[in-house]
PDB file of N, CA and C in Angstrom:
ATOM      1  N   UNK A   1     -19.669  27.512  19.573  1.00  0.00           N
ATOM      2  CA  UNK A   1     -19.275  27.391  18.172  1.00  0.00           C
ATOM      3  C   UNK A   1     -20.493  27.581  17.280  1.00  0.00           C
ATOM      4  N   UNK A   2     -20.239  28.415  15.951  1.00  0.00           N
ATOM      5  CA  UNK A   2     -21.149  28.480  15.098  1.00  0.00           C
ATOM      6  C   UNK A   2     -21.498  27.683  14.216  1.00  0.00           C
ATOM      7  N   UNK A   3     -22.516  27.113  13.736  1.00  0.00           N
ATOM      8  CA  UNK A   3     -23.075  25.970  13.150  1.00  0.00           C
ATOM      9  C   UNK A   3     -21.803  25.728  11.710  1.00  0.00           C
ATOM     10  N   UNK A   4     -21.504  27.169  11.318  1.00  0.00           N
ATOM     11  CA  UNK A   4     -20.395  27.220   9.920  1.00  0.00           C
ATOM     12  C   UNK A   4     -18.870  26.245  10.823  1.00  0.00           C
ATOM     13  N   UNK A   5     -18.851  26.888  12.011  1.00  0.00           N
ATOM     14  CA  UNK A   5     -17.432  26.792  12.446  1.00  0.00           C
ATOM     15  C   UNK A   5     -17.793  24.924  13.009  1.00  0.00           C
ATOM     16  N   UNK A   6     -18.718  24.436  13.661  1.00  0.00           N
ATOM     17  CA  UNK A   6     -19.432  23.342  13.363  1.00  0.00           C
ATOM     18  C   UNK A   6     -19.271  22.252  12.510  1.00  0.00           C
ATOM     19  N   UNK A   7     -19.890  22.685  11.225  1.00  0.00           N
ATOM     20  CA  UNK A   7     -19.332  22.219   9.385  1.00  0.00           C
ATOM     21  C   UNK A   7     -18.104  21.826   9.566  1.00  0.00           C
ATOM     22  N   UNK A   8     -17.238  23.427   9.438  1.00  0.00           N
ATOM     23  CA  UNK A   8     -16.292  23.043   9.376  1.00  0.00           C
ATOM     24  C   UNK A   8     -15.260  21.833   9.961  1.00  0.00           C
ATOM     25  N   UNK A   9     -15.296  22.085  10.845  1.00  0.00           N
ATOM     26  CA  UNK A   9     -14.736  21.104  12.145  1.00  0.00           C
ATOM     27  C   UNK A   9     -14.974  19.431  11.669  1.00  0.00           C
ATOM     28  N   UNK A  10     -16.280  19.386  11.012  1.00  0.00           N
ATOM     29  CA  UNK A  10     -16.643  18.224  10.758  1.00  0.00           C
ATOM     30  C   UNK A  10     -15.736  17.102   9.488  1.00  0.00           C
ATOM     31  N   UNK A  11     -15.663  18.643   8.322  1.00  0.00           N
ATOM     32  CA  UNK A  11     -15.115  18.088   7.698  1.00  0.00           C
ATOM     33  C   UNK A  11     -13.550  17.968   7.359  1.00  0.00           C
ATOM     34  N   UNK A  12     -13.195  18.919   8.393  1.00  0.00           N
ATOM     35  CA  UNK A  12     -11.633  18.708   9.004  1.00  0.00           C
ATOM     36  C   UNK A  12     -11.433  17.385   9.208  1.00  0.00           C
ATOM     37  N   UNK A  13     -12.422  16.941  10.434  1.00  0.00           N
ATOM     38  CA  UNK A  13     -11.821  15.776  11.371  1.00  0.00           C
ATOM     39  C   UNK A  13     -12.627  14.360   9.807  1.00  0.00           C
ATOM     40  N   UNK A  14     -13.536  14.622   9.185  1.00  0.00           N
ATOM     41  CA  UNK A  14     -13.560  13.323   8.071  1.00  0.00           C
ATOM     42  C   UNK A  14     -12.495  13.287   7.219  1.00  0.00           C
ATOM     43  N   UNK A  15     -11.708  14.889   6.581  1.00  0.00           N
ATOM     44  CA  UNK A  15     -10.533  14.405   5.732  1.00  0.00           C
ATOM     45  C   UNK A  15      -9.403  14.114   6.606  1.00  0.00           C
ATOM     46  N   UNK A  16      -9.036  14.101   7.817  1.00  0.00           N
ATOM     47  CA  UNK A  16      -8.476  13.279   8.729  1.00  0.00           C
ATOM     48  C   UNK A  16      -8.607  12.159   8.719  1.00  0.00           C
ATOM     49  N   UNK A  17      -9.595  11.586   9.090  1.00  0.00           N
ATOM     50  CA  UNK A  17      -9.722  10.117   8.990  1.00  0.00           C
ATOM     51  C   UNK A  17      -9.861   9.258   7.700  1.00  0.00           C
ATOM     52  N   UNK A  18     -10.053   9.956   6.511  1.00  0.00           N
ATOM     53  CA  UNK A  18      -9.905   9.679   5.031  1.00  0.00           C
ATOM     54  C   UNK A  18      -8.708   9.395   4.846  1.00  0.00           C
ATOM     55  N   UNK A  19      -7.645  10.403   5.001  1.00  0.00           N
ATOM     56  CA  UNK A  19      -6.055  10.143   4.818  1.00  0.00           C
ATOM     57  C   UNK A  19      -5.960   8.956   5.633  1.00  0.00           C
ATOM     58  N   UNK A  20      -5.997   9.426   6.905  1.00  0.00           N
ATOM     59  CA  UNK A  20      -5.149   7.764   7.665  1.00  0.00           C
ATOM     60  C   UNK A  20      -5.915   6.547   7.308  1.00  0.00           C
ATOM     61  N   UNK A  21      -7.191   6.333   6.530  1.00  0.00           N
ATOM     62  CA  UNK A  21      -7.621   5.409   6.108  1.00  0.00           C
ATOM     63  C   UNK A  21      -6.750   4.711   4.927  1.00  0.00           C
ATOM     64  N   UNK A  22      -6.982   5.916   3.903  1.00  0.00           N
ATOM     65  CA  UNK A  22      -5.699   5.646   2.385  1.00  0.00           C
ATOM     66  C   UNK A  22      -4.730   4.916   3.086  1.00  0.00           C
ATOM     67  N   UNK A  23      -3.463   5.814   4.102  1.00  0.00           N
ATOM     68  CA  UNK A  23      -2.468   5.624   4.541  1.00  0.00           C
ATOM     69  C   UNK A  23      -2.152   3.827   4.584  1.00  0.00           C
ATOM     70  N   UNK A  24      -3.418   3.690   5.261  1.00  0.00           N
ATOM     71  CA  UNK A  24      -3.664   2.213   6.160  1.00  0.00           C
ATOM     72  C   UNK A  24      -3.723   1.264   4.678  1.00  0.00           C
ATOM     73  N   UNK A  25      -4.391   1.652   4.307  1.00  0.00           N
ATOM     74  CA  UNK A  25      -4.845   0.831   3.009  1.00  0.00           C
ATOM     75  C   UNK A  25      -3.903   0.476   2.029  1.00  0.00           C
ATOM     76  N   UNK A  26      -2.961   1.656   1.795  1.00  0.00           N
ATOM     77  CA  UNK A  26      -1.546   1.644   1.315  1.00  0.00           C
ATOM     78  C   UNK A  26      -0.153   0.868   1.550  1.00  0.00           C
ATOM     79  N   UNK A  27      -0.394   0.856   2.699  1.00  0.00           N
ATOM     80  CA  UNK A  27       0.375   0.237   3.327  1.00  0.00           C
ATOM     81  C   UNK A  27       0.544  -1.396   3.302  1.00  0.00           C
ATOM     82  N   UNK A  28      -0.953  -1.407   3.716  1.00  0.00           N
ATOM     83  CA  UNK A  28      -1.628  -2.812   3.401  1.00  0.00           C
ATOM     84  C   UNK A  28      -1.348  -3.408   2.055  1.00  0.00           C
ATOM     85  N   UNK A  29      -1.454  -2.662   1.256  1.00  0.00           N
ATOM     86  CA  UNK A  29      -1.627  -2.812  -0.542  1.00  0.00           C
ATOM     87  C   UNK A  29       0.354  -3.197  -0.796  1.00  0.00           C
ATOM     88  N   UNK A  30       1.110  -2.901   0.166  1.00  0.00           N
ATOM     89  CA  UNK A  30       1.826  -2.829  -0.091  1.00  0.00           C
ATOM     90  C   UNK A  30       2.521  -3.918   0.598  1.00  0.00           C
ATOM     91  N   UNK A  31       1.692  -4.499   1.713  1.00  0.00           N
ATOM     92  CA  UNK A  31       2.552  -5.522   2.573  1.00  0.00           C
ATOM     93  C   UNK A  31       2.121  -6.869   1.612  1.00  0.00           C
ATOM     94  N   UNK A  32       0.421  -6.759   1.053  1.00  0.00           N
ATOM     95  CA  UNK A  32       0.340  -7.665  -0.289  1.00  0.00           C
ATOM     96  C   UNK A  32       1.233  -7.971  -0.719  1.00  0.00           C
ATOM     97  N   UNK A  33       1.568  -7.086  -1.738  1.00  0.00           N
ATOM     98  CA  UNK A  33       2.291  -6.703  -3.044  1.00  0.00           C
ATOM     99  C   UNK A  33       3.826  -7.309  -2.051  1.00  0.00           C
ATOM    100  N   UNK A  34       4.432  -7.192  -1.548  1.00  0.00           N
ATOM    101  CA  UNK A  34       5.635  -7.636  -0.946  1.00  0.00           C
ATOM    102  C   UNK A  34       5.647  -8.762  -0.352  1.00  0.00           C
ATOM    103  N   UNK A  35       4.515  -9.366  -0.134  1.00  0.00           N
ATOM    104  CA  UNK A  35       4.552 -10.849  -0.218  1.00  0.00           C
ATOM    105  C   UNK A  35       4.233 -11.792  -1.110  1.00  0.00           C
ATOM    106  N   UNK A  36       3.756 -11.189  -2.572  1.00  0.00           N
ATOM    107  CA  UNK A  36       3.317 -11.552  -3.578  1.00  0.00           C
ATOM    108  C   UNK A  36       5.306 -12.054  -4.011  1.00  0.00           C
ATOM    109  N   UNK A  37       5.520 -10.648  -4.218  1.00  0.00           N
ATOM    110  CA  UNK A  37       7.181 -10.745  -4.627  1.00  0.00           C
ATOM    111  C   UNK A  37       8.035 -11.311  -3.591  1.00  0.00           C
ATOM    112  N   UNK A  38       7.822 -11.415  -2.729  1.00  0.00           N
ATOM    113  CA  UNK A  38       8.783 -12.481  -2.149  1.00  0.00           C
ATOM    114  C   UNK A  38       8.708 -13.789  -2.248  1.00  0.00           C
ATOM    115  N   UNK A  39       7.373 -14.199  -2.726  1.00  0.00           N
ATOM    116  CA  UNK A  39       7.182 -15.220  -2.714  1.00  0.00           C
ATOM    117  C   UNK A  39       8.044 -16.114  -4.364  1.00  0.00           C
ATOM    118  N   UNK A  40       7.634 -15.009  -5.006  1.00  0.00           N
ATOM    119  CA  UNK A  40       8.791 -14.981  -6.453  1.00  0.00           C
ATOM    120  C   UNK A  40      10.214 -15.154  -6.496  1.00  0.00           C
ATOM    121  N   UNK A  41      10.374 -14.383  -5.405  1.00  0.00           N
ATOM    122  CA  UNK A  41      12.030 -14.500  -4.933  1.00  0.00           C
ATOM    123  C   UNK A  41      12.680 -15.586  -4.035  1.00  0.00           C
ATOM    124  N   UNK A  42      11.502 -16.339  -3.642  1.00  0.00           N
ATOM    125  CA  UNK A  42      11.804 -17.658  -3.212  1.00  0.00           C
ATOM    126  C   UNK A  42      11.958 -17.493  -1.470  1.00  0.00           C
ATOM    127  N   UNK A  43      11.236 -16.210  -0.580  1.00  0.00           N
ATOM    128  CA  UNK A  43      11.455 -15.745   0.193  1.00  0.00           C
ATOM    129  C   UNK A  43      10.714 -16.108   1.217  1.00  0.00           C
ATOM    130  N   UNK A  44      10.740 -16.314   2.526  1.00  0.00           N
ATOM    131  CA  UNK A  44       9.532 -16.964   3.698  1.00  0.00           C
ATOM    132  C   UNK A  44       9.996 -16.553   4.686  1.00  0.00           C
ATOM    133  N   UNK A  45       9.249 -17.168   5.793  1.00  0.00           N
ATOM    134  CA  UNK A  45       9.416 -16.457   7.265  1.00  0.00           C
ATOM    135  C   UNK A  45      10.007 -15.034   7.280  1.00  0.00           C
ATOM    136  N   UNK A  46      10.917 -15.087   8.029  1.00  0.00           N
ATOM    137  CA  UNK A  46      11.644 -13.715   8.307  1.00  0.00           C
ATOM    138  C   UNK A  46      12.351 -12.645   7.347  1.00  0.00           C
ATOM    139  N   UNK A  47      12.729 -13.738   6.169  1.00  0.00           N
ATOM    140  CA  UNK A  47      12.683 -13.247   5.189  1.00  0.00           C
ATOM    141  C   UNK A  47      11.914 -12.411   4.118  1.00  0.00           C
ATOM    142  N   UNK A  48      10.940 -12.792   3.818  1.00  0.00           N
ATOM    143  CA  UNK A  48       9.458 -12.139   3.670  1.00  0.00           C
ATOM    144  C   UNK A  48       9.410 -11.038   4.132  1.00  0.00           C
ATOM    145  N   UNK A  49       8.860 -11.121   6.190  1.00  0.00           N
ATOM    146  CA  UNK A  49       8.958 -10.509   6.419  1.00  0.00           C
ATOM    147  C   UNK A  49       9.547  -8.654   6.386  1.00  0.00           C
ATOM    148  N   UNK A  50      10.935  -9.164   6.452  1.00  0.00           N
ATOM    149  CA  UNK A  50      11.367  -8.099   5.369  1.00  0.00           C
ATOM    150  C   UNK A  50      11.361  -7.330   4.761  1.00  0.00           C
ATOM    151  N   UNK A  51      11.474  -8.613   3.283  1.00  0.00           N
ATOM    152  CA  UNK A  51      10.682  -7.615   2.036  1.00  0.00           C
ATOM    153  C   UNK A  51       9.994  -7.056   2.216  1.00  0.00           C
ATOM    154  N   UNK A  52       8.843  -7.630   2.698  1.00  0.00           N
ATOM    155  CA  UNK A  52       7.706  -6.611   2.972  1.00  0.00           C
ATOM    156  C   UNK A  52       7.698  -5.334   3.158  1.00  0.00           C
ATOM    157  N   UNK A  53       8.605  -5.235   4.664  1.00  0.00           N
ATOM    158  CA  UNK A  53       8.563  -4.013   5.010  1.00  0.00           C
ATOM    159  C   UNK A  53       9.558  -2.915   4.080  1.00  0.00           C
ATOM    160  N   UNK A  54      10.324  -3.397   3.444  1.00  0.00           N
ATOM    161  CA  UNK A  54      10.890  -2.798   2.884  1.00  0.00           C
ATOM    162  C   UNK A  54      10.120  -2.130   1.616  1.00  0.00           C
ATOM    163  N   UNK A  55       9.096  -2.941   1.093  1.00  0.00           N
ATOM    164  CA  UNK A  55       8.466  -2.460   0.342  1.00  0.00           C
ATOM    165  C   UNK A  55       7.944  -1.468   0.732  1.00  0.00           C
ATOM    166  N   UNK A  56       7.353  -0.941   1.705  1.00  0.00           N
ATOM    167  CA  UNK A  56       6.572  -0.469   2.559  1.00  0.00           C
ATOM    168  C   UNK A  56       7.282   0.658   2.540  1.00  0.00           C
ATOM    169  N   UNK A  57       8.554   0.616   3.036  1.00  0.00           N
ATOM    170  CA  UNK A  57       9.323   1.745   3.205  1.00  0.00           C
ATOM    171  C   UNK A  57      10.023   2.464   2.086  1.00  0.00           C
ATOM    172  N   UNK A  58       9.871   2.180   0.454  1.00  0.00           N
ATOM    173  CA  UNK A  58      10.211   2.466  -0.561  1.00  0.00           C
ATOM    174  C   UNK A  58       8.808   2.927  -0.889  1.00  0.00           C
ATOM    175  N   UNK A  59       7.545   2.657  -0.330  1.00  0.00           N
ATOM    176  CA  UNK A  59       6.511   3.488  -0.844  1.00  0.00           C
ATOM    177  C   UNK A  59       6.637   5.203  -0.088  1.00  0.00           C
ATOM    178  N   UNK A  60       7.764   5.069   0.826  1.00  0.00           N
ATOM    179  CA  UNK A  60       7.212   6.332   1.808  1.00  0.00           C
ATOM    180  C   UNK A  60       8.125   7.406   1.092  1.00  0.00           C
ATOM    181  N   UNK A  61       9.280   7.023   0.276  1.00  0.00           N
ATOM    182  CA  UNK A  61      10.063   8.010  -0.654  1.00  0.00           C
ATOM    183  C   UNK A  61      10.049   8.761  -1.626  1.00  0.00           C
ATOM    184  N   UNK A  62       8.951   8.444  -2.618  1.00  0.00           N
ATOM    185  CA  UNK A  62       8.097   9.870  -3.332  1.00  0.00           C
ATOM    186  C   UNK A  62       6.791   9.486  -2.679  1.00  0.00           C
ATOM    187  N   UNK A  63       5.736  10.486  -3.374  1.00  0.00           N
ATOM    188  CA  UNK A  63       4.522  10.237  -3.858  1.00  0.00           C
ATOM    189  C   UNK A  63       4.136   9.419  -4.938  1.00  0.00           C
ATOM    190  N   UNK A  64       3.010   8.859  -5.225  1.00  0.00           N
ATOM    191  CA  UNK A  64       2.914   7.931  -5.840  1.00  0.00           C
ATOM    192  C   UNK A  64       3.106   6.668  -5.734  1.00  0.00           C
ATOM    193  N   UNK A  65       3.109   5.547  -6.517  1.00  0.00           N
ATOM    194  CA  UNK A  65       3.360   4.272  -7.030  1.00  0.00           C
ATOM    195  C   UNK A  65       4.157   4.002  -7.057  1.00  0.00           C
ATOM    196  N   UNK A  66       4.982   5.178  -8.022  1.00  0.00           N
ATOM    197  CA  UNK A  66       6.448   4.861  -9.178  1.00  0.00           C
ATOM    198  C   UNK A  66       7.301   4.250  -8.366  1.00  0.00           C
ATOM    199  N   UNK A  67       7.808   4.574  -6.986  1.00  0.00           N
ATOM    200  CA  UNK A  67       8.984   4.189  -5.959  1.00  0.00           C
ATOM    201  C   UNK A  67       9.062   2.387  -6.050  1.00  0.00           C
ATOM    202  N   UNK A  68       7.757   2.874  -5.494  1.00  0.00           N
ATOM    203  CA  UNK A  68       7.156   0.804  -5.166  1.00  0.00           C
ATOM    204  C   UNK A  68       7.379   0.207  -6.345  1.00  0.00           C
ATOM    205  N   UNK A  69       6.734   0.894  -7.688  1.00  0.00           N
ATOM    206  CA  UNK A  69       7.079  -0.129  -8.838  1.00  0.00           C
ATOM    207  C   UNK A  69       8.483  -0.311  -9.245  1.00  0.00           C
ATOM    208  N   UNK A  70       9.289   0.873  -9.315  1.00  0.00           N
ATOM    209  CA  UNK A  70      10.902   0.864  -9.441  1.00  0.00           C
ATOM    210  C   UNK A  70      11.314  -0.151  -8.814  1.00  0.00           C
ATOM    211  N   UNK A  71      11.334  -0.331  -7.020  1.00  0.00           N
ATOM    212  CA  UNK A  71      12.074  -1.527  -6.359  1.00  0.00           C
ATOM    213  C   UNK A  71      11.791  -2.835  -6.916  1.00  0.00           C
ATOM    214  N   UNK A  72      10.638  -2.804  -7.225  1.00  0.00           N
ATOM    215  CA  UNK A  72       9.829  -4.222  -7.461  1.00  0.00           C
ATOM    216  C   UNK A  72      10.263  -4.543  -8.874  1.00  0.00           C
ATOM    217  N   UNK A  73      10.552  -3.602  -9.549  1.00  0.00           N
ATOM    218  CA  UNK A  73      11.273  -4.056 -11.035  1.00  0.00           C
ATOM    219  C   UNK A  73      12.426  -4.223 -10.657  1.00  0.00           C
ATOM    220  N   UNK A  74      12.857  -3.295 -10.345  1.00  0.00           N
ATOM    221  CA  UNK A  74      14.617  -4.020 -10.094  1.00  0.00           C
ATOM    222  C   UNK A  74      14.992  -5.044  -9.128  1.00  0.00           C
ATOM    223  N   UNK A  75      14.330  -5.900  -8.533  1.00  0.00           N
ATOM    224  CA  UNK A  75      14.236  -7.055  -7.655  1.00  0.00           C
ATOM    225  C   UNK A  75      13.483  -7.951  -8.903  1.00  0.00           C
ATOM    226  N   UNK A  76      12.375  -7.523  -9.217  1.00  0.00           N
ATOM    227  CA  UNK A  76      11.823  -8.949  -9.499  1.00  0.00           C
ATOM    228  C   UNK A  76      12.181  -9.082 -11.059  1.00  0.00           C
ATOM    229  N   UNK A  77      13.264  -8.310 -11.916  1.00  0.00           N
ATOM    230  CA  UNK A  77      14.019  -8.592 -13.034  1.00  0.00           C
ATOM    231  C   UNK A  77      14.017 -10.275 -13.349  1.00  0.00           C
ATOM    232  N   UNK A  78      13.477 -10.696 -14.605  1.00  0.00           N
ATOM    233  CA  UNK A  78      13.276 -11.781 -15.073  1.00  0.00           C
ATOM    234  C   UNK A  78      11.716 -12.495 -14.399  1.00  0.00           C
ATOM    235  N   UNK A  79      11.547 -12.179 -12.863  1.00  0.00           N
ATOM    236  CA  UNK A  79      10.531 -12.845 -12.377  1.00  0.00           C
ATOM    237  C   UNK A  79       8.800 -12.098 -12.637  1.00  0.00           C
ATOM    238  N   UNK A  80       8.777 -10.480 -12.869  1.00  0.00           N
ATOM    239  CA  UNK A  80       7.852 -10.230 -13.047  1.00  0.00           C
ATOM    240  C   UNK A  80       7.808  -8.982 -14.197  1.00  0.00           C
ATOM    241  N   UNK A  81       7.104  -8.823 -15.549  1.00  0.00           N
ATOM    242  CA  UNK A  81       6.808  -7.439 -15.922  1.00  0.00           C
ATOM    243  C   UNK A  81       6.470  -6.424 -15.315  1.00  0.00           C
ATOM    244  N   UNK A  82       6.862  -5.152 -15.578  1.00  0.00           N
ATOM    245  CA  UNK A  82       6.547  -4.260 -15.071  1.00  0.00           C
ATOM    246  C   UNK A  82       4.649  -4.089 -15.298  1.00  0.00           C
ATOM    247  N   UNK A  83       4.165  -4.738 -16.535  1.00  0.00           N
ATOM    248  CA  UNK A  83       2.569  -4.617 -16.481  1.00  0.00           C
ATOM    249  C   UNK A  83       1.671  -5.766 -15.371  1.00  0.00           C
ATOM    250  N   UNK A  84       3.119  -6.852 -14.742  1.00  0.00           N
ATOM    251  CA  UNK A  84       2.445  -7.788 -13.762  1.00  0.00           C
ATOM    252  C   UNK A  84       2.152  -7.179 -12.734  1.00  0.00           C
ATOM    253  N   UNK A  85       3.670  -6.379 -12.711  1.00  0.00           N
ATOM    254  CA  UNK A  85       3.526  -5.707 -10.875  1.00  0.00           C
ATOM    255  C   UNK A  85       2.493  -4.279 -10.888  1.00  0.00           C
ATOM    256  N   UNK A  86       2.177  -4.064 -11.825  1.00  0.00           N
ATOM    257  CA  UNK A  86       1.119  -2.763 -11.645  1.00  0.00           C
ATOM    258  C   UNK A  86       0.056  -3.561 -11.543  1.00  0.00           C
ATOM    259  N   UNK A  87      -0.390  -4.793 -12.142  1.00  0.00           N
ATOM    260  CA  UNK A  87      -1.501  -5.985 -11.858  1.00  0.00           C
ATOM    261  C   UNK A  87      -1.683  -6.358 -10.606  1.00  0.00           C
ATOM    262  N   UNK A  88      -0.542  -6.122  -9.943  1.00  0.00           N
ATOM    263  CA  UNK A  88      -0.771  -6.672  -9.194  1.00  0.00           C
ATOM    264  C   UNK A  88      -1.032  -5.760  -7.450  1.00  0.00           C
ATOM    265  N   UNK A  89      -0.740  -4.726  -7.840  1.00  0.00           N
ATOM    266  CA  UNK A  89      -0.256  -3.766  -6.887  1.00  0.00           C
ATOM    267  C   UNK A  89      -2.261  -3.351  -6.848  1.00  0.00           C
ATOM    268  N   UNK A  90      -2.619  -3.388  -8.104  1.00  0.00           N
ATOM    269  CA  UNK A  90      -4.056  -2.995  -8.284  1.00  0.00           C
ATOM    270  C   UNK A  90      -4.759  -4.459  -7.768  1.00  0.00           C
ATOM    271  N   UNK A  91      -4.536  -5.312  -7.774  1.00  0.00           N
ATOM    272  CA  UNK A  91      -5.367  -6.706  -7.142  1.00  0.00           C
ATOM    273  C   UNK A  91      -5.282  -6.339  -5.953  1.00  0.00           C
ATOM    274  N   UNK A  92      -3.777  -6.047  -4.856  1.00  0.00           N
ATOM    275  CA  UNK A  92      -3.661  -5.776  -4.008  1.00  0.00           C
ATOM    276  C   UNK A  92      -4.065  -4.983  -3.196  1.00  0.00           C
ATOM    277  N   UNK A  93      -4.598  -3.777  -3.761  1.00  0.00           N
ATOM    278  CA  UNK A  93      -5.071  -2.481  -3.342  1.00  0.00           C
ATOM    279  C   UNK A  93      -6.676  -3.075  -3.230  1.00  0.00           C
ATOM    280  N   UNK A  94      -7.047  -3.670  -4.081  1.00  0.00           N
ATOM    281  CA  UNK A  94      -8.592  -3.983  -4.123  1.00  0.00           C
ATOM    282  C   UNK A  94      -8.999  -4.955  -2.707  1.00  0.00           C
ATOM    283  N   UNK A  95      -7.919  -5.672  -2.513  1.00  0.00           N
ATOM    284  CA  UNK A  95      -8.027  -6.718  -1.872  1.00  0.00           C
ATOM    285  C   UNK A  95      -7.192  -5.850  -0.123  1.00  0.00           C
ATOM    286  N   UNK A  96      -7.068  -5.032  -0.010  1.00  0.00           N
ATOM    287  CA  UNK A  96      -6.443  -4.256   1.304  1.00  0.00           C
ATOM    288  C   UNK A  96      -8.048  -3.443   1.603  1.00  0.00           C
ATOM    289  N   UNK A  97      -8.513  -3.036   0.287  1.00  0.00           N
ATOM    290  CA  UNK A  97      -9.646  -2.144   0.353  1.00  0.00           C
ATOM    291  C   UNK A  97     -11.114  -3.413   1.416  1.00  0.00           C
ATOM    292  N   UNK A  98     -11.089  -4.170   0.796  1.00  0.00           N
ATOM    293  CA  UNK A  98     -11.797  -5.168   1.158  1.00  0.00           C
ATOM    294  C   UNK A  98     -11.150  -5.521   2.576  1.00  0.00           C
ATOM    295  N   UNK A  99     -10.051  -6.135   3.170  1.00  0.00           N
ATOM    296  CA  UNK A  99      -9.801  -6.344   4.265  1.00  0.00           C
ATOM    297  C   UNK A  99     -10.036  -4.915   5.446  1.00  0.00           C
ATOM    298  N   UNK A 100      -9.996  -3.988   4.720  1.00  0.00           N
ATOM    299  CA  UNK A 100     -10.467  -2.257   5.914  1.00  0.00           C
ATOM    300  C   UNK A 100     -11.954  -2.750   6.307  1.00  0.00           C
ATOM    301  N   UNK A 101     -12.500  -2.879   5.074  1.00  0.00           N
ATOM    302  CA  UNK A 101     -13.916  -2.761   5.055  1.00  0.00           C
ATOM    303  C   UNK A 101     -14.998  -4.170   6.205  1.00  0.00           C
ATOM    304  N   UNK A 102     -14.201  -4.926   6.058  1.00  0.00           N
ATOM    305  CA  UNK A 102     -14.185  -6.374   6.946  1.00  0.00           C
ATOM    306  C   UNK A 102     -14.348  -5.783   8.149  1.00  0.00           C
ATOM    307  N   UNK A 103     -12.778  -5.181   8.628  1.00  0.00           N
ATOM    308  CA  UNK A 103     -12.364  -5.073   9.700  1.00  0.00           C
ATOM    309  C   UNK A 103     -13.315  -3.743  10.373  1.00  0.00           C
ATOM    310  N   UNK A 104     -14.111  -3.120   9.424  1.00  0.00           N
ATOM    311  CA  UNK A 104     -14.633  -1.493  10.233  1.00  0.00           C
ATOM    312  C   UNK A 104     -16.117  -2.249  10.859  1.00  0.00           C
TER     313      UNK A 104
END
């Protein structure tokens, strides 16, 4: 292999591991954020549980945020603003970012 074809390769396999990092982090940001709101909803153990994942799985239906914030408004109606749950989705993300960084 040539030192270019080399490069390349290199930075193939780092934006590889960049995405599944986000991915991870996202996810994370999101199992937060779904136990934040369940906890609003008066939700525990297996219940929680759940939510969670459900949150999780409403992030995988567009791109973006918007999905996650939609469910989370229309669930947490009366319990949270829509400027809480973007507060909070961003605490969450900060705080998933920090638990990667622990764990590497």
């Amino acid at each position: 292999m040539s030192n270019l074809q080399n490069r390349e390769k290199a930075f193939e396999d780092m934006y590889a591991r960049d995405a599944e990092l986000r991915f991870k982090v996202l996810a994370r940001r999101d199992k937060l954020t779904g136990l934040w709101a369940a906890g609003l909803l008066g939700k525990s153990g297996a219940e929680a549980e759940d939510y969670w994942r459900a949150v999780i799985l409403a992030d995988l239906e567009l791109p973006g945020d918007e999905d996650v914030i939609a469910k989370l408004a229309a669930d947490l109606t009366g319990k949270a603003s829509d400027a809480e749950i973007r507060a909070q989705l961003q605490l969450c993300f900060i705080e998933a970012e920090r638990q990667f960084r622990e764990d590497m």
